[in-house]
Each structure stands twice: as C-alpha cells, then as structure tokens.
C-alpha atoms as a PDB file:
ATOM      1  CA  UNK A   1      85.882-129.752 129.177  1.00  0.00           C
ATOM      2  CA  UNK A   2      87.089-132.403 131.429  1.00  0.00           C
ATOM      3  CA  UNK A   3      89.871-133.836 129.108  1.00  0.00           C
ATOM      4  CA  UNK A   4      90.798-130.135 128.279  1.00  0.00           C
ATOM      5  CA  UNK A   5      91.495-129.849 132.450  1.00  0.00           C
ATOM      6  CA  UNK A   6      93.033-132.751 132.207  1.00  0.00           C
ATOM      7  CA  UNK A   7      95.657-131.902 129.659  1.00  0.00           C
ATOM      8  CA  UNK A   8      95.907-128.967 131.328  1.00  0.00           C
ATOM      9  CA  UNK A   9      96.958-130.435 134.308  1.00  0.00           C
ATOM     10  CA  UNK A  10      99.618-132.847 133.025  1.00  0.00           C
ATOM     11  CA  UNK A  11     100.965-130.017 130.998  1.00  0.00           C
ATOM     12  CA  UNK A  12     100.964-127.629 134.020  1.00  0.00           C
ATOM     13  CA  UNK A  13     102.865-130.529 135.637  1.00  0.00           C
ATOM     14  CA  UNK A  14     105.241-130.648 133.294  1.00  0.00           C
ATOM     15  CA  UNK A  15     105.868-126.830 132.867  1.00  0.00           C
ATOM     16  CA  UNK A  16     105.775-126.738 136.427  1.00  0.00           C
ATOM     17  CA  UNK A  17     109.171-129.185 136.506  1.00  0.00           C
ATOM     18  CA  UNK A  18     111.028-126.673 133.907  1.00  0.00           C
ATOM     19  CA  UNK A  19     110.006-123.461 136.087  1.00  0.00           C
ATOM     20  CA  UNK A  20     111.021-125.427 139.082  1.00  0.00           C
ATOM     21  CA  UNK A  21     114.637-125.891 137.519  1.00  0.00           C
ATOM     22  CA  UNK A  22     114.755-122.431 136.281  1.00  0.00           C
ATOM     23  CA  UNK A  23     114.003-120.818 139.583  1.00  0.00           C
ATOM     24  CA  UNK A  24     116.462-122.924 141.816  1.00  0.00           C
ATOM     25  CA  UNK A  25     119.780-120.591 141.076  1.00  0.00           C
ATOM     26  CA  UNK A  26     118.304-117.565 141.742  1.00  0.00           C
ATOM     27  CA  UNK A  27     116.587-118.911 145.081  1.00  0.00           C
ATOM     28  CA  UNK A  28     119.553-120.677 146.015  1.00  0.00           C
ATOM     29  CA  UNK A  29     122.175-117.648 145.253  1.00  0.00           C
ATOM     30  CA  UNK A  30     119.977-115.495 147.398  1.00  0.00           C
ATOM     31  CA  UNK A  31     119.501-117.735 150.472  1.00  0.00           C
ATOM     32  CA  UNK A  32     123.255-117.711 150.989  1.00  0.00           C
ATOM     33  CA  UNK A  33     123.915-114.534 149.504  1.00  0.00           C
ATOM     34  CA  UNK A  34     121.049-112.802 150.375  1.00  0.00           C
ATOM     35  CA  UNK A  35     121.353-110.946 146.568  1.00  0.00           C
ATOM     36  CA  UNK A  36     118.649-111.027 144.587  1.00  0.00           C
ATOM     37  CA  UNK A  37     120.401-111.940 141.216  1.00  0.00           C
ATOM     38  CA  UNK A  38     118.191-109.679 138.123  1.00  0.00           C
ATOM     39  CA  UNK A  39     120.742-110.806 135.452  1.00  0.00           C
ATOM     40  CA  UNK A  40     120.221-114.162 136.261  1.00  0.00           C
ATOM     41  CA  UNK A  41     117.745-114.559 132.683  1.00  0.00           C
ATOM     42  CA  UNK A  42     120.449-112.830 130.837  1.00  0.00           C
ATOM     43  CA  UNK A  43     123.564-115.460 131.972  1.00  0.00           C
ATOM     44  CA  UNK A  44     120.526-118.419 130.479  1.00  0.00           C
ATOM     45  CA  UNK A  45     120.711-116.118 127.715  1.00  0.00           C
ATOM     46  CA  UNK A  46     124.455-116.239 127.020  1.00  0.00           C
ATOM     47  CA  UNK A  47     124.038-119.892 127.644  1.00  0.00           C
ATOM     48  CA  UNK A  48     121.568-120.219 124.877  1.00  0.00           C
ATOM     49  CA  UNK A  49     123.764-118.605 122.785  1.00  0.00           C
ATOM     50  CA  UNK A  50     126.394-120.937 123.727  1.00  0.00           C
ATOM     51  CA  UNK A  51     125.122-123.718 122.738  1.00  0.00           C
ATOM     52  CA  UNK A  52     123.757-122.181 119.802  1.00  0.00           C
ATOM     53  CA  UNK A  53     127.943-121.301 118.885  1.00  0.00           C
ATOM     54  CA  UNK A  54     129.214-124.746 119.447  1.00  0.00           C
ATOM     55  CA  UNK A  55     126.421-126.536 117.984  1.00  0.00           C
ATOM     56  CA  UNK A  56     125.366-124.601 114.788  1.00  0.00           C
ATOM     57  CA  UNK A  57     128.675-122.848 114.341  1.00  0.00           C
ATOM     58  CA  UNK A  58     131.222-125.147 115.345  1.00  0.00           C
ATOM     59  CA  UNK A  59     129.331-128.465 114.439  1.00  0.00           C
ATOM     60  CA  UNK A  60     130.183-130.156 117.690  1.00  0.00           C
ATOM     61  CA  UNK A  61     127.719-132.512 118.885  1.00  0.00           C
ATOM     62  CA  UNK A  62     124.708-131.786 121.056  1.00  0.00           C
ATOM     63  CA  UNK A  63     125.228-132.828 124.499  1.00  0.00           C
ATOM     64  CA  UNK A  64     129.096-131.935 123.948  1.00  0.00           C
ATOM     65  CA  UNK A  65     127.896-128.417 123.202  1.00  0.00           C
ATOM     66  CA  UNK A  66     125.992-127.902 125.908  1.00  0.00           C
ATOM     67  CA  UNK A  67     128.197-129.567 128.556  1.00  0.00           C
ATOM     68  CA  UNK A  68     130.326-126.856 126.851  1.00  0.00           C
ATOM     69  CA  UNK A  69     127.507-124.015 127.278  1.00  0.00           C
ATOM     70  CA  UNK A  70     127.396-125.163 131.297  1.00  0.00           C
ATOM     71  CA  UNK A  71     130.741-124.031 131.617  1.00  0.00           C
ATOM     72  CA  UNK A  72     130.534-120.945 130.100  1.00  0.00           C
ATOM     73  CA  UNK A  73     127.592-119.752 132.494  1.00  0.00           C
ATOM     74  CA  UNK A  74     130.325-121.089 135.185  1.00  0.00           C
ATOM     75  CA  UNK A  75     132.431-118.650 134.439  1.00  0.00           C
ATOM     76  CA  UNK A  76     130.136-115.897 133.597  1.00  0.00           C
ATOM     77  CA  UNK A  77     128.770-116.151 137.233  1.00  0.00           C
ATOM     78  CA  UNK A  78     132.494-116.472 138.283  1.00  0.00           C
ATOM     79  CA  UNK A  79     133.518-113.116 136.799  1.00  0.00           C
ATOM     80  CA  UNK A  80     130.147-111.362 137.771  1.00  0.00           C
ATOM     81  CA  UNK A  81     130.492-112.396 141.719  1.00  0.00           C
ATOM     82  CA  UNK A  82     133.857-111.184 142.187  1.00  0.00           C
ATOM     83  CA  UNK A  83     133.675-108.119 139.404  1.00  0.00           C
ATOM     84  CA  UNK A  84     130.277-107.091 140.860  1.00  0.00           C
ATOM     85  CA  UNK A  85     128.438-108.989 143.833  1.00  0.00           C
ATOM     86  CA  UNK A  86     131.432-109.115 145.776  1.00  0.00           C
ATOM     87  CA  UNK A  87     132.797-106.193 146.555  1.00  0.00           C
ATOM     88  CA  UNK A  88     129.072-104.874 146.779  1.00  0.00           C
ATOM     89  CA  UNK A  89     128.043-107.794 149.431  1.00  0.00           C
ATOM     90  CA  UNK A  90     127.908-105.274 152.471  1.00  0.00           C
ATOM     91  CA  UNK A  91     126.351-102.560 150.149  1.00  0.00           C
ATOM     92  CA  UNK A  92     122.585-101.555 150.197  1.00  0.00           C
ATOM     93  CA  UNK A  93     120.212-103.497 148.343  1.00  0.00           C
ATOM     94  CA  UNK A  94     119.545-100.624 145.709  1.00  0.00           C
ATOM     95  CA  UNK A  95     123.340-100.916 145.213  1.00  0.00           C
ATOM     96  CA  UNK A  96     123.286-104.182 144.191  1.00  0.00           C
ATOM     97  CA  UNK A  97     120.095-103.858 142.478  1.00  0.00           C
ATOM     98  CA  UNK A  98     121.654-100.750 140.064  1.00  0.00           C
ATOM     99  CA  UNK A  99     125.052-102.887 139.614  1.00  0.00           C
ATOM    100  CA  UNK A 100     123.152-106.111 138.445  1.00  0.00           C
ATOM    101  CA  UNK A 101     121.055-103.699 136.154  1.00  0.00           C
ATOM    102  CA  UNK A 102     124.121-103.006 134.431  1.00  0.00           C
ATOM    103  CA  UNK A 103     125.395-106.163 134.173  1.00  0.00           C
ATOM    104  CA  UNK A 104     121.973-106.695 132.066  1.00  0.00           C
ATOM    105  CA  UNK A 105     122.933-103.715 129.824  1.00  0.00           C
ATOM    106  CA  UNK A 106     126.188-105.354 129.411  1.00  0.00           C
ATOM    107  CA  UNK A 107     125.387-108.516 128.192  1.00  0.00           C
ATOM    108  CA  UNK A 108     122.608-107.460 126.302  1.00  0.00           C
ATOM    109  CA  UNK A 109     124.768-104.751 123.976  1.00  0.00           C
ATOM    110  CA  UNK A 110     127.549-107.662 124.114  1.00  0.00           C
ATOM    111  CA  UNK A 111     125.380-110.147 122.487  1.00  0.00           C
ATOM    112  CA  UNK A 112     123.820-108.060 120.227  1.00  0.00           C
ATOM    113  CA  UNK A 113     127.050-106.460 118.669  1.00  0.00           C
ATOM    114  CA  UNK A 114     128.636-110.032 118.209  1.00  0.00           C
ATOM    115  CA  UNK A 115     124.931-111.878 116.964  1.00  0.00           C
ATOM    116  CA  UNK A 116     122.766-108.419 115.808  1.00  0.00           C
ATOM    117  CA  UNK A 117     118.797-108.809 116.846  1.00  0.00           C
ATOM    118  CA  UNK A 118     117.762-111.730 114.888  1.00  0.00           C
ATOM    119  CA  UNK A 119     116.449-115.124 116.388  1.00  0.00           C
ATOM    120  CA  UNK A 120     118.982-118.022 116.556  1.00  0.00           C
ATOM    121  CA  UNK A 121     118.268-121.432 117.990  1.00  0.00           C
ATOM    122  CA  UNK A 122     118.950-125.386 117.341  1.00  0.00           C
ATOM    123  CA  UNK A 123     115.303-125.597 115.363  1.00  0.00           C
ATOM    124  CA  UNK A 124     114.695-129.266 116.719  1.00  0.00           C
ATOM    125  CA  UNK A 125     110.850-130.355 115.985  1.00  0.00           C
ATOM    126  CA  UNK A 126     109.628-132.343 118.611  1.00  0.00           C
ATOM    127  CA  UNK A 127     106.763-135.168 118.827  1.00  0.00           C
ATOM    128  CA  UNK A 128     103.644-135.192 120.246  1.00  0.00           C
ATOM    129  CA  UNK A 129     101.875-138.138 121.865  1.00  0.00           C
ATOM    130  CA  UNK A 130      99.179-139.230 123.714  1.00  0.00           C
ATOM    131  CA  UNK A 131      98.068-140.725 126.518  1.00  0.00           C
ATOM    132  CA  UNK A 132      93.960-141.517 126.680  1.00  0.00           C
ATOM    133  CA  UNK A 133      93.015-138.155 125.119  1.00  0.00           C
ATOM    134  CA  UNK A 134      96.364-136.393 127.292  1.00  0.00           C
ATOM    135  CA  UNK A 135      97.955-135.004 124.938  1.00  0.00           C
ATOM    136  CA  UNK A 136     101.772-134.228 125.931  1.00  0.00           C
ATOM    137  CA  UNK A 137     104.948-132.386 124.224  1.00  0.00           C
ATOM    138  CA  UNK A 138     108.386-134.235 124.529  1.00  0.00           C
ATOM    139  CA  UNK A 139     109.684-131.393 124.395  1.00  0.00           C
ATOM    140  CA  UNK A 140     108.279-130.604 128.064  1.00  0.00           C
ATOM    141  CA  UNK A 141     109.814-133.833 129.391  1.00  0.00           C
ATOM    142  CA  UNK A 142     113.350-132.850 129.046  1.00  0.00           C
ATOM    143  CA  UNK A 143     112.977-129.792 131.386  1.00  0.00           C
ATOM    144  CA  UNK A 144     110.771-131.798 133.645  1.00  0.00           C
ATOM    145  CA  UNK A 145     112.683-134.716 134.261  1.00  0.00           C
ATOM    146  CA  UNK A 146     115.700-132.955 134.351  1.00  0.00           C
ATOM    147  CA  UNK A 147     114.528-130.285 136.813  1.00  0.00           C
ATOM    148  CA  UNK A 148     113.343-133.095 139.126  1.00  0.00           C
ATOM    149  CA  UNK A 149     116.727-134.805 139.163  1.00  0.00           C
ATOM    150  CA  UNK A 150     118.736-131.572 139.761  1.00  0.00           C
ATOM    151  CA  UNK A 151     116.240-130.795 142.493  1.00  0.00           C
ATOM    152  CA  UNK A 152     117.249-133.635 144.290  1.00  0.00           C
ATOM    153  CA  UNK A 153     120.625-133.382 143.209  1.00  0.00           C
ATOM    154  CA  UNK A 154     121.339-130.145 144.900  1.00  0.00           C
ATOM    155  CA  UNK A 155     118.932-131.231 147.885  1.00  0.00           C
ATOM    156  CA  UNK A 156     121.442-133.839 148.835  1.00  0.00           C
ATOM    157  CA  UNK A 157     124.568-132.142 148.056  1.00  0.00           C
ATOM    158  CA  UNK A 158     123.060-129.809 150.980  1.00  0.00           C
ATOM    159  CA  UNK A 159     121.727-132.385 153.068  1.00  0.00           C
ATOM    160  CA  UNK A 160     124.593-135.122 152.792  1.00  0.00           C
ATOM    161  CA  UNK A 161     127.783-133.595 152.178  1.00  0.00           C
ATOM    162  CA  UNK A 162     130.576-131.348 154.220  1.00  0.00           C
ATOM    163  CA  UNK A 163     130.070-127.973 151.897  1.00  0.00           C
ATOM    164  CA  UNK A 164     126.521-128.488 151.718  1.00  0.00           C
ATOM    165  CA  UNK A 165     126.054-128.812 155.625  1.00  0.00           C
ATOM    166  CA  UNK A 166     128.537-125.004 155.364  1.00  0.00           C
ATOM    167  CA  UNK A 167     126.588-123.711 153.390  1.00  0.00           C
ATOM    168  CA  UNK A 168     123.144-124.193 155.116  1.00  0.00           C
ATOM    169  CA  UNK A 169     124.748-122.634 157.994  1.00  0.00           C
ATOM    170  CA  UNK A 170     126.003-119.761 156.297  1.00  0.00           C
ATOM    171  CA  UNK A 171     122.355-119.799 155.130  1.00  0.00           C
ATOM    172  CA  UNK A 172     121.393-119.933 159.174  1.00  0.00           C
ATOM    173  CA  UNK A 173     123.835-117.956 160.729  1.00  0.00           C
ATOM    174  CA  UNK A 174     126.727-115.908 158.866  1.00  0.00           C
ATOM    175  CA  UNK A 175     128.624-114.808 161.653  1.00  0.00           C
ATOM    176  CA  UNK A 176     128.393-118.258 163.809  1.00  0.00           C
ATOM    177  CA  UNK A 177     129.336-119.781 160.501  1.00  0.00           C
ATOM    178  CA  UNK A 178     132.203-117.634 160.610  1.00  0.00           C
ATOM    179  CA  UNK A 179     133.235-118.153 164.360  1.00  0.00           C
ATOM    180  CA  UNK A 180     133.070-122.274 164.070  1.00  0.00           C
ATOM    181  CA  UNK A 181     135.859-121.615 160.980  1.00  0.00           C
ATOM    182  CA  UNK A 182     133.731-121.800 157.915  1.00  0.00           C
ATOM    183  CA  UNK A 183     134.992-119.696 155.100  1.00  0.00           C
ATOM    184  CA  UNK A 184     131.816-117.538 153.935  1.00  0.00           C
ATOM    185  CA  UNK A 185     133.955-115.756 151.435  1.00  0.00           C
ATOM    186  CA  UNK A 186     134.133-119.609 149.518  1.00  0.00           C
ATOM    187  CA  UNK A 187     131.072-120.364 150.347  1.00  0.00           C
ATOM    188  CA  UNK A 188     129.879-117.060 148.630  1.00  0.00           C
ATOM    189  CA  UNK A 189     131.788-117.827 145.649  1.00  0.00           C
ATOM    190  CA  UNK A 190     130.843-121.517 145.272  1.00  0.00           C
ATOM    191  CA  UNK A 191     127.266-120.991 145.619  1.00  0.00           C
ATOM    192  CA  UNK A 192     127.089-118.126 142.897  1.00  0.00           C
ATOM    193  CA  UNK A 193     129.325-120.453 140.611  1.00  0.00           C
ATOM    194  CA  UNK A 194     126.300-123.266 141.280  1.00  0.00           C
ATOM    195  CA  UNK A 195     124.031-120.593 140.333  1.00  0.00           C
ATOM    196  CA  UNK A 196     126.127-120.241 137.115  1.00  0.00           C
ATOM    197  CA  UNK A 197     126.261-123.969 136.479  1.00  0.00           C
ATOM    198  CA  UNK A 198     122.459-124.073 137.123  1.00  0.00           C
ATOM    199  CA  UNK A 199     121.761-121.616 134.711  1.00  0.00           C
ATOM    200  CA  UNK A 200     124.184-123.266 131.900  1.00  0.00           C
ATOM    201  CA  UNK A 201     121.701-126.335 132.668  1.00  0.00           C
ATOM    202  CA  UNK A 202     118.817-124.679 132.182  1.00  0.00           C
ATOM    203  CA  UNK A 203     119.457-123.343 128.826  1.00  0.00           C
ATOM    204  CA  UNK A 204     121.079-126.915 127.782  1.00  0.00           C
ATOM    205  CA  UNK A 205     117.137-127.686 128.723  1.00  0.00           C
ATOM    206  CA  UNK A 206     115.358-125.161 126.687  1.00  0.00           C
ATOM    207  CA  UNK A 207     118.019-124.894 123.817  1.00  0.00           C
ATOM    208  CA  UNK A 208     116.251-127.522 121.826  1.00  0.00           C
ATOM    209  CA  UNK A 209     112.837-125.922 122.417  1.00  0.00           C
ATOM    210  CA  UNK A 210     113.287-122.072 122.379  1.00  0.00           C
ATOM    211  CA  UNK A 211     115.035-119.496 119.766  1.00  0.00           C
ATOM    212  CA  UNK A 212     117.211-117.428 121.559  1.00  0.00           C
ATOM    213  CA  UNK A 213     117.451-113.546 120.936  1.00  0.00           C
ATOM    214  CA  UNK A 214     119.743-110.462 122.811  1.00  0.00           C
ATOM    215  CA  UNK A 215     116.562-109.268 125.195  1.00  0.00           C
ATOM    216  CA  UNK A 216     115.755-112.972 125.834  1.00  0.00           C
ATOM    217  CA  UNK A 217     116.681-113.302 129.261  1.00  0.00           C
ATOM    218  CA  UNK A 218     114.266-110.517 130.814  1.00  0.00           C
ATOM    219  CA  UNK A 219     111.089-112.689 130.788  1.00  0.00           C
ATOM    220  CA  UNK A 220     113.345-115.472 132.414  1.00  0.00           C
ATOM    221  CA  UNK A 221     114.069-113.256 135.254  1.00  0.00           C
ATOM    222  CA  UNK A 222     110.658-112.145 135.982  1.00  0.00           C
ATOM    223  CA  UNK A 223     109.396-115.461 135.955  1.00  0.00           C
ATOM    224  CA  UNK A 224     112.471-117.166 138.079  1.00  0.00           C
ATOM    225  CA  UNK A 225     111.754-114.103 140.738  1.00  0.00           C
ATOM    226  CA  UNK A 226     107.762-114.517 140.691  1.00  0.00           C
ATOM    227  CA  UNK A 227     108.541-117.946 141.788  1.00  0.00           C
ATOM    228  CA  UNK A 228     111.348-117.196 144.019  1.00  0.00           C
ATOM    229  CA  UNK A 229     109.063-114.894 145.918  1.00  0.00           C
ATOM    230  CA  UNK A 230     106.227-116.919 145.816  1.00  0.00           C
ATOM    231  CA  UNK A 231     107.722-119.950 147.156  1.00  0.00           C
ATOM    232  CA  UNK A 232     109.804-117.701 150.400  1.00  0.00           C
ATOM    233  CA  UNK A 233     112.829-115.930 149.542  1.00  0.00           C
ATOM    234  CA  UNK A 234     115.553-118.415 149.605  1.00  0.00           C
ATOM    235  CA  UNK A 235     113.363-121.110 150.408  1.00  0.00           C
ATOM    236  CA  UNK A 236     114.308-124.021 147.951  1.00  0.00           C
ATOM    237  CA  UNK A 237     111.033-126.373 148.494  1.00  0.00           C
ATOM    238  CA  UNK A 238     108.735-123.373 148.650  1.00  0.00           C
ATOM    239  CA  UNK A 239     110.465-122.507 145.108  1.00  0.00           C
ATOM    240  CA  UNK A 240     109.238-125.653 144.013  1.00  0.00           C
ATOM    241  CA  UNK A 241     106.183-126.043 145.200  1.00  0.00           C
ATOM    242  CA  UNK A 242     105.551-122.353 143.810  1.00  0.00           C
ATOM    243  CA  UNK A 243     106.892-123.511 140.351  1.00  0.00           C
ATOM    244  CA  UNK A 244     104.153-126.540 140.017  1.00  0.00           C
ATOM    245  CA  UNK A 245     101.630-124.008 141.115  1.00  0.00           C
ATOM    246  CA  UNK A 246     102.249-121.425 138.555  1.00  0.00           C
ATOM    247  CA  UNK A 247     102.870-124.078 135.989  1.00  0.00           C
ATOM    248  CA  UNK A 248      99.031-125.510 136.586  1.00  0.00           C
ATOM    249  CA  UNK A 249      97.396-122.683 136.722  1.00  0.00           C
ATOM    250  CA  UNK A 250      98.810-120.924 133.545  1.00  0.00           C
ATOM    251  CA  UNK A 251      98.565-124.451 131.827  1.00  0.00           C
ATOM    252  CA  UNK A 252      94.832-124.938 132.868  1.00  0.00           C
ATOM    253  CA  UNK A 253      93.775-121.264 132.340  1.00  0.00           C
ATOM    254  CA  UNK A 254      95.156-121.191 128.912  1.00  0.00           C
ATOM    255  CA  UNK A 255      93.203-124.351 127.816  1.00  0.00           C
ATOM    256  CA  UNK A 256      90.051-122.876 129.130  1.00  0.00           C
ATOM    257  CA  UNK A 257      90.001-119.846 127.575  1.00  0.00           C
ATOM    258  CA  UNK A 258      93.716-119.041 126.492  1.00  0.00           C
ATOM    259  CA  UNK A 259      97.355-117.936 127.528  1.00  0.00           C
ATOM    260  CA  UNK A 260      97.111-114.220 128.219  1.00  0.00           C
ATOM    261  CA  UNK A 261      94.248-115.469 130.961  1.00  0.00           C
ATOM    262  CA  UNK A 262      96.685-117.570 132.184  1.00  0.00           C
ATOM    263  CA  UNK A 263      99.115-114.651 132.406  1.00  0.00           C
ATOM    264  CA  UNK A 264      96.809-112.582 133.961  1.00  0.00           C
ATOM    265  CA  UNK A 265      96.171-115.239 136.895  1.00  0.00           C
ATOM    266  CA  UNK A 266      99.433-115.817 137.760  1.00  0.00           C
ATOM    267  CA  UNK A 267     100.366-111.603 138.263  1.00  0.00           C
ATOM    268  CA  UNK A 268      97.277-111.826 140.211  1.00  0.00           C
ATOM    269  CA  UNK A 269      98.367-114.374 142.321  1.00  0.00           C
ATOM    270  CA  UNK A 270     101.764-112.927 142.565  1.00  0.00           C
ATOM    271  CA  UNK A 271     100.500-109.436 143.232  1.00  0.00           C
ATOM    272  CA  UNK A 272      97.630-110.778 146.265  1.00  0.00           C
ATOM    273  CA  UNK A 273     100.650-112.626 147.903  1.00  0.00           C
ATOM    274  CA  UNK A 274     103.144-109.710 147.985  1.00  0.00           C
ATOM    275  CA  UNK A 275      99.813-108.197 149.164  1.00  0.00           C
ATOM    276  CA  UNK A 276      98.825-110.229 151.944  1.00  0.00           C
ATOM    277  CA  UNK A 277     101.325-113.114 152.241  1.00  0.00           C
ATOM    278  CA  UNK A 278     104.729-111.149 151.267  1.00  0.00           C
ATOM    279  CA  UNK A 279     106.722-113.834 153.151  1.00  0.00           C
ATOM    280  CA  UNK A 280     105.685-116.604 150.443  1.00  0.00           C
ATOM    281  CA  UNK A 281     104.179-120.076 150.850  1.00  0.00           C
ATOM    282  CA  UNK A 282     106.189-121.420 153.000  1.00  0.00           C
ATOM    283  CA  UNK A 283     108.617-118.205 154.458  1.00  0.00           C
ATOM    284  CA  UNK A 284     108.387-117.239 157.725  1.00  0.00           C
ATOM    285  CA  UNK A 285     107.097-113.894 158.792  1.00  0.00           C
ATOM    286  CA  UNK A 286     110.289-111.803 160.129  1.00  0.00           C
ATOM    287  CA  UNK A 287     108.999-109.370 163.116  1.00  0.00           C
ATOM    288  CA  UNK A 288     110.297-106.031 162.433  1.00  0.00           C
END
C-alpha cells in the first residue's frame, strides 16, 4: 500500500506539472481580460492537429513541427480576439460565453470536415523506469518539466520586464492603466496571443502522448477551468498550486482503488469549493 501511495504521489506530481501548464493561458487570458476563454481546449486541439499535419503528413521533423504547430495556435487566438473577444469586451458575460460557444462549434465541424472522426496522433511509445519501486512514465516528464520552465518563464516576463509590469497593471487597474498611457487595447491583444502561444505549447507537450480527435478539446477545457477556478480566477500561483493538487489526488485515488474514484474526488472538491470557497485557494473574497 505504501509504495502504491508513493507512486501515486510522484505521478500526481508529475501530472500535476502538465495540468499546471495547461491551465496557465486560460488563467492568464482572463486576469487581464477578464474572459473566461471555453474554446481554449479546442485551439490545443487544432494544435494537435497541427503537429499531427506537419509531422505525419508533411514529414518535417518533430520539434520543427511543433515550433510550427505554436504558431498556428498564435494565430488562431489572433483571429479569435479581434473576430470575437474584441468587439464583445464591454459585452455581458453570457455574450461572450454564447460567442466562444460558437467558436467551439466552429472548429469542431472545421476539423472534422477536413480530418472526418477518426483518431490521429504521432503514436510514439514511451519507456518506463524506476526508481526504488517508483515507477514513472517519460512520457509525464516532458509536460512536467516543461510546464515548470514556462511557469517561470511567464512569471518573469511579468515580474522583470516593461510589458509585463503593463500588463499586471492592466490586471490591477484598467482605467489607471489607461490614464498613466498604457495601451490596454495591446495589452488585450498580446496577452490573448500568449494564450495562443501557450496553448500551441501545450499540445507540442501532449502530441507525443495523446491521439487527437475533432471533440478532443472539451475535456481540456473543463479541466483547464476546474483548475482556473480552483486556484482564484486569474490568479497564476493559485492555478498552480491547484494543478499539483488535482494532479495528487486523482493520481493517488486511482492507485488505491482506480481512476473514475479519482474523478469523482476531484468534482467533489471542485463542487465543495464553488460551494463554500467560490473565490479559490488563494482569491480574495470581493464584497458585493
């Protein structure tokens, strides 16, 4: 029992570093745009399928392909930000709920008329080793280790440089921002296009891992906006902390007694913190 904890918890761990990466574009796109982004699992989606094109299809080589497939989820963000989010900014939230819906439809029906329904991925078998009875997939390092150097990445790009500092206060103050002669409208753009570029690096993660299909990108969604609202709404480190979390206890449930548990746990969790705690782990409360 104790080794099967164990493996659970280094597992979790590394899970937890993949969910961690997969939540940051949504969080981040919503603290400055305050838009909670529900196609965001779709534009991985088109990402997967990205790399899936210039790999498979056009034989180029892997990291090529999806430096390529990073791109592409640039510009898909571009186009939906100032085709959709944009001129719906100032619009209610159910506005820009129904718009982003679409924009799901869309790519969905686009993907599936060019690729049909069937799966379509790299197919790269991993190893497995061990480490005194911890078993661990290398195929959960690449996520991991590549969510923990984004992470810190984009945590200095906000902390040390000119844009960065704009965009935190855009984050803190929109119409101060404004005033002192910082160009929100950029800023809005920029940050969605990160969002796009942090998607494109989250499928270049999971492309080697995960077959890709046209309703794909739902279940990355949910999971990126269980996180986001478990960590605080816009709250980057929350996020994170909130990733690890979910990762260890659907990691150490399912090696207990198996995944669905481990499903099950996590809604629960999610469901007594919207409950009770609806301003996350480490959001503040808002007086109303």
């Amino acid at each position: 029992m104790v080794n099967l904890i164990l493996n659970g918890l280094a597992n979790g761990i590394l899970y937890g570093g993949g969910l961690a990466l997969l939540a940051v574009g949504m969080n981040l796109i919503f603290g400055v745009l305050n838009v909670i982004h529900l196609a965001y699992g779709q534009c991985v989606m088109v990402a997967l399928y990205a790399v899936y094109v210039f790999a498979v299809l056009l034989h180029i080589p892997i990291f090529i392909s999806c430096l390529l497939a990073v791109a592409v989820s640039a510009l898909l963000a571009l186009l939906i930000h100032v085709s959709v989010v944009k001129p719906l900014l100032k619009a209610p939230l159910i506005n820009q709920l129904l718009a982003l819906a679409g924009v799901i439809i869309v790519l969905e029906n686009l993907i599936l008329a060019t690729f049909g329904s069937d799966y379509v991925g790299l197919q790269i078998s991993f190893p497995v080793f061990s480490i005194a009875d911890i078993f661990v997939k290398v195929s959960s390092l690449i996520p991991f280790f590549v969510g923990i150097i984004t992470l810190i990445l984009i945590w200095m790009f906000l902390t040390r440089t000119y844009t960065g500092l704009a965009i935190k206060a855009v984050v803190q103050d929109r119409e101060m921002a404004d005033l002192v002669g910082v160009k929100t409208d950029r800023i809005y753009l920029l940050t969605f296009v990160i969002g796009g570029v942090l998607a494109g690096i989250v499928a270049a993660c999971f492309a080697p891992i995960y077959t890709v299909h046209p309703h794909f990108g739902a279940g990355f969604t949910l999971t990126a906006f269980v996180i986001v609202v478990l960590g605080g709404l816009g709250n980057l480190v929350g996020g994170s902390v909130a990733a690890f979390l979910i990762g260890i206890v659907s990691q150490v449930a399912g090696v207990i007694f198996s995944s669905e548990i481990g499903e099950i746990l996590v809604y629960t969790i999610f469901i007594l913190f919207i409950l009770f705690r609806p301003q996350g782990l480490l959001g503040v409360k808002v007086r109303t």
